[in-house]
C-alpha atoms as a PDB file:
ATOM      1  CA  UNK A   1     309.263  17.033  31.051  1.00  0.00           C
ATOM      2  CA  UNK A   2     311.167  17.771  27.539  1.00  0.00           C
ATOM      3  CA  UNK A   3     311.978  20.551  26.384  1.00  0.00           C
ATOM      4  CA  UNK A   4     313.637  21.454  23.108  1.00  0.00           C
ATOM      5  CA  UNK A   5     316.781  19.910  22.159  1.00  0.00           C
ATOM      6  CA  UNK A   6     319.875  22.249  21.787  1.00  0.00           C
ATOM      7  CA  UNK A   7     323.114  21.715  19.768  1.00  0.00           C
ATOM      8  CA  UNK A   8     325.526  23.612  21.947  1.00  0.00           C
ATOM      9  CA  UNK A   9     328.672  23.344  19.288  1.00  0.00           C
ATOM     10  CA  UNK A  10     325.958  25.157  16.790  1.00  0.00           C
ATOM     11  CA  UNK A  11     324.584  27.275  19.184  1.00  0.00           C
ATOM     12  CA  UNK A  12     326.310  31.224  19.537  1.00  0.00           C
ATOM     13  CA  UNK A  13     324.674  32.653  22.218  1.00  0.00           C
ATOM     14  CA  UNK A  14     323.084  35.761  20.773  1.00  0.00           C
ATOM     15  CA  UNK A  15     319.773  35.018  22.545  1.00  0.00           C
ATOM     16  CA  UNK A  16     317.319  35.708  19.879  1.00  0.00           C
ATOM     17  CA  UNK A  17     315.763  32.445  20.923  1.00  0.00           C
ATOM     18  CA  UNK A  18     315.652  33.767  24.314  1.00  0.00           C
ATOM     19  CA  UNK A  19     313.948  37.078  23.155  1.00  0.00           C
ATOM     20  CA  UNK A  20     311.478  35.079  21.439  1.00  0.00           C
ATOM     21  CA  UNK A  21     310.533  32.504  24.224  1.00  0.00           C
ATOM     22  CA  UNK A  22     306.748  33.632  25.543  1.00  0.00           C
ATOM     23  CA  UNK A  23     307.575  31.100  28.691  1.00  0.00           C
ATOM     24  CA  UNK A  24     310.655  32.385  29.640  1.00  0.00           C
ATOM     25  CA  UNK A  25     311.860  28.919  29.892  1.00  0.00           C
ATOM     26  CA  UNK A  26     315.538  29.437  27.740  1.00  0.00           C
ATOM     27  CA  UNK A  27     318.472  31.600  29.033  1.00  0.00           C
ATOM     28  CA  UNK A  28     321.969  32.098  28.532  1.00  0.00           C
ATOM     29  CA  UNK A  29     324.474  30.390  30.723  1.00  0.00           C
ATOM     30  CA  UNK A  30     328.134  31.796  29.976  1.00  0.00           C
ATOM     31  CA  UNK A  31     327.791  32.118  26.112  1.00  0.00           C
ATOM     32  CA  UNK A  32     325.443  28.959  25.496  1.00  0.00           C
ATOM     33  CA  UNK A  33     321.777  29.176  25.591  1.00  0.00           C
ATOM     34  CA  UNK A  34     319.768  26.357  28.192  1.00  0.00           C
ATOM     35  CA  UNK A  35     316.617  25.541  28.387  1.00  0.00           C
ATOM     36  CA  UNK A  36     313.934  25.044  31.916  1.00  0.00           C
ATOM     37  CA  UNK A  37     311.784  21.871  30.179  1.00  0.00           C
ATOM     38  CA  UNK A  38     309.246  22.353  32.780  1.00  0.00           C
ATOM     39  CA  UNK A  39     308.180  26.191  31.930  1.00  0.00           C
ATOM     40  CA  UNK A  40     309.215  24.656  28.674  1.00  0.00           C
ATOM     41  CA  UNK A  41     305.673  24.554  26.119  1.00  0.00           C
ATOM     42  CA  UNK A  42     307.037  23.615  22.821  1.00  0.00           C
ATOM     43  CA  UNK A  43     305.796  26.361  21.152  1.00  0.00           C
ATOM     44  CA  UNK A  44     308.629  25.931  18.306  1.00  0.00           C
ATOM     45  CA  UNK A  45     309.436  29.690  18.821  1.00  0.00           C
ATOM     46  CA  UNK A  46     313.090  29.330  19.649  1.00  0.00           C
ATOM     47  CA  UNK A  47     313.793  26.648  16.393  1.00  0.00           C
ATOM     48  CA  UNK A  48     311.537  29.000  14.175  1.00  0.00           C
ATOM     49  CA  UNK A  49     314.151  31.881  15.336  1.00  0.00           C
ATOM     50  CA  UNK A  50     317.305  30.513  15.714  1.00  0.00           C
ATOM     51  CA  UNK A  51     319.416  31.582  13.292  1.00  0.00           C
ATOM     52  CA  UNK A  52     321.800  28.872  13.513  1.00  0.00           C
ATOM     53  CA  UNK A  53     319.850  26.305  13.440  1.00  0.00           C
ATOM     54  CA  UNK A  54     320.885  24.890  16.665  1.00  0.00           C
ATOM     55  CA  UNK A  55     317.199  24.307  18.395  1.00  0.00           C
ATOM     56  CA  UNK A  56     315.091  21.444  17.087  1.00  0.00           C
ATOM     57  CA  UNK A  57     311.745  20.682  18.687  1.00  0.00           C
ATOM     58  CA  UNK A  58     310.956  16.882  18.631  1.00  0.00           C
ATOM     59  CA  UNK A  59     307.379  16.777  16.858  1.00  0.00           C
ATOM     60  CA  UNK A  60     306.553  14.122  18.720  1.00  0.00           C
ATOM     61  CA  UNK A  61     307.227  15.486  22.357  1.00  0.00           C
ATOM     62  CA  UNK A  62     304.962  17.503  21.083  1.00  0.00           C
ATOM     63  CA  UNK A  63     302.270  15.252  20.502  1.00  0.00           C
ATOM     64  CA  UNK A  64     302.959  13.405  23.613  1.00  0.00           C
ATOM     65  CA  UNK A  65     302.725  16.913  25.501  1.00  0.00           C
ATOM     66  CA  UNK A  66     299.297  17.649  24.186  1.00  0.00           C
ATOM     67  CA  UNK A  67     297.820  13.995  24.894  1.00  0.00           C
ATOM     68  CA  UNK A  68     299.073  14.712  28.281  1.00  0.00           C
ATOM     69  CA  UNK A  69     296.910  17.694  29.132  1.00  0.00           C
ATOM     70  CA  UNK A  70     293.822  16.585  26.832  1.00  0.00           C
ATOM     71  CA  UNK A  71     294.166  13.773  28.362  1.00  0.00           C
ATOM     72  CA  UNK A  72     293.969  11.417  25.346  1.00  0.00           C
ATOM     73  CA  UNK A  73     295.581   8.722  24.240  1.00  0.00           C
ATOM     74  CA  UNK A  74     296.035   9.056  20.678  1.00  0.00           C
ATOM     75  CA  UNK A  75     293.282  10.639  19.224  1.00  0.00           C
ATOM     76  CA  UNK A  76     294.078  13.331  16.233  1.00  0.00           C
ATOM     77  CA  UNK A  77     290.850  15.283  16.556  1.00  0.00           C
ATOM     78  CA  UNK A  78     290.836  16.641  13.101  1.00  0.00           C
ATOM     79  CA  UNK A  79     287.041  17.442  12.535  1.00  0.00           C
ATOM     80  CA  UNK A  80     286.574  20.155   9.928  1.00  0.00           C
ATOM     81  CA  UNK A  81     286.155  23.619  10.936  1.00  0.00           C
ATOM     82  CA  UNK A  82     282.110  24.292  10.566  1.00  0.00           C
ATOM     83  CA  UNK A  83     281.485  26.163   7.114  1.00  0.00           C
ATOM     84  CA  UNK A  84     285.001  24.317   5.534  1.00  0.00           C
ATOM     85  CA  UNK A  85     284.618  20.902   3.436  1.00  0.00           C
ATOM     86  CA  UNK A  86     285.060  17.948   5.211  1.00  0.00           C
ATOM     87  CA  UNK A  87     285.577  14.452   4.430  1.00  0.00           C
ATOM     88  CA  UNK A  88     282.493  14.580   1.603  1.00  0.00           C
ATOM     89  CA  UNK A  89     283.873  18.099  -0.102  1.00  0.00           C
ATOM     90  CA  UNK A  90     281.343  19.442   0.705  1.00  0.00           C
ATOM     91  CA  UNK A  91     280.589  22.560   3.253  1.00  0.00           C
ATOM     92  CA  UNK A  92     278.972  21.803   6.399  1.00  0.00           C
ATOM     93  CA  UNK A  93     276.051  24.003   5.651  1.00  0.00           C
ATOM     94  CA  UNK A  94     273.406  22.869   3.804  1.00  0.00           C
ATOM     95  CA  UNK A  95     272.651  24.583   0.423  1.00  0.00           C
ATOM     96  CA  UNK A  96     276.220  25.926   0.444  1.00  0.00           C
ATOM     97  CA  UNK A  97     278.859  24.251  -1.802  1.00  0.00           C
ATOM     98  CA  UNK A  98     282.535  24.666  -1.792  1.00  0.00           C
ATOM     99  CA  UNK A  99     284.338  25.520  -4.873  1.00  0.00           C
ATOM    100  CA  UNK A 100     287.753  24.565  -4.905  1.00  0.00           C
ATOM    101  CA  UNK A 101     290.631  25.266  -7.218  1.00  0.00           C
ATOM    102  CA  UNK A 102     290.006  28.407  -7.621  1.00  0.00           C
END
């Protein structure tokens, strides 16, 4: 399991990212912050937060993590939400067009 990576020279320990964590999966060890991969759901929450920057969630672990529980190998699965334009421009409902630029 991966979690997200931590810089522990940047990192201060004021635990805002551990505030912030819906999993519970960081926590302060002395005055560094650590993190559980395997409660771990790379949510982002802790790098969004971090005032230091010292968290960075790998985008792809991310990816990888998702395949793994959709259990696909690769596909994006970026159909258009029904009612927004999709590949054509236009809406999927018929008789309904979708201005844009507005």
């Amino acid at each position: 399991m991966e979690g997200p990576a931590i810089n522990i020279a940047w990192c201060k320990g004021c635990g805002i990212c551990v505030a912030f964590c819906p999993r519970k999966a960081l926590h302060l060890v002395g005055e560094k912050c650590t993190v559980d991969p395997v409660r771990c759901v790379l949510c982002g929450l802790c790098e969004l937060y971090c005032p230091d920057l010292a968290i960075t969630v790998d985008p792809e672990a991310v990816k990888r993590r998702t395949s793994e529980k959709s259990g696909k190998s690769g596909s994006s699965g970026t159909a258009a939400p029904p009612g927004r334009p999709g590949k054509s421009g236009k809406a999927d409902h018929p008789g309904k067009e979708t201005r844009h630029g507005l």
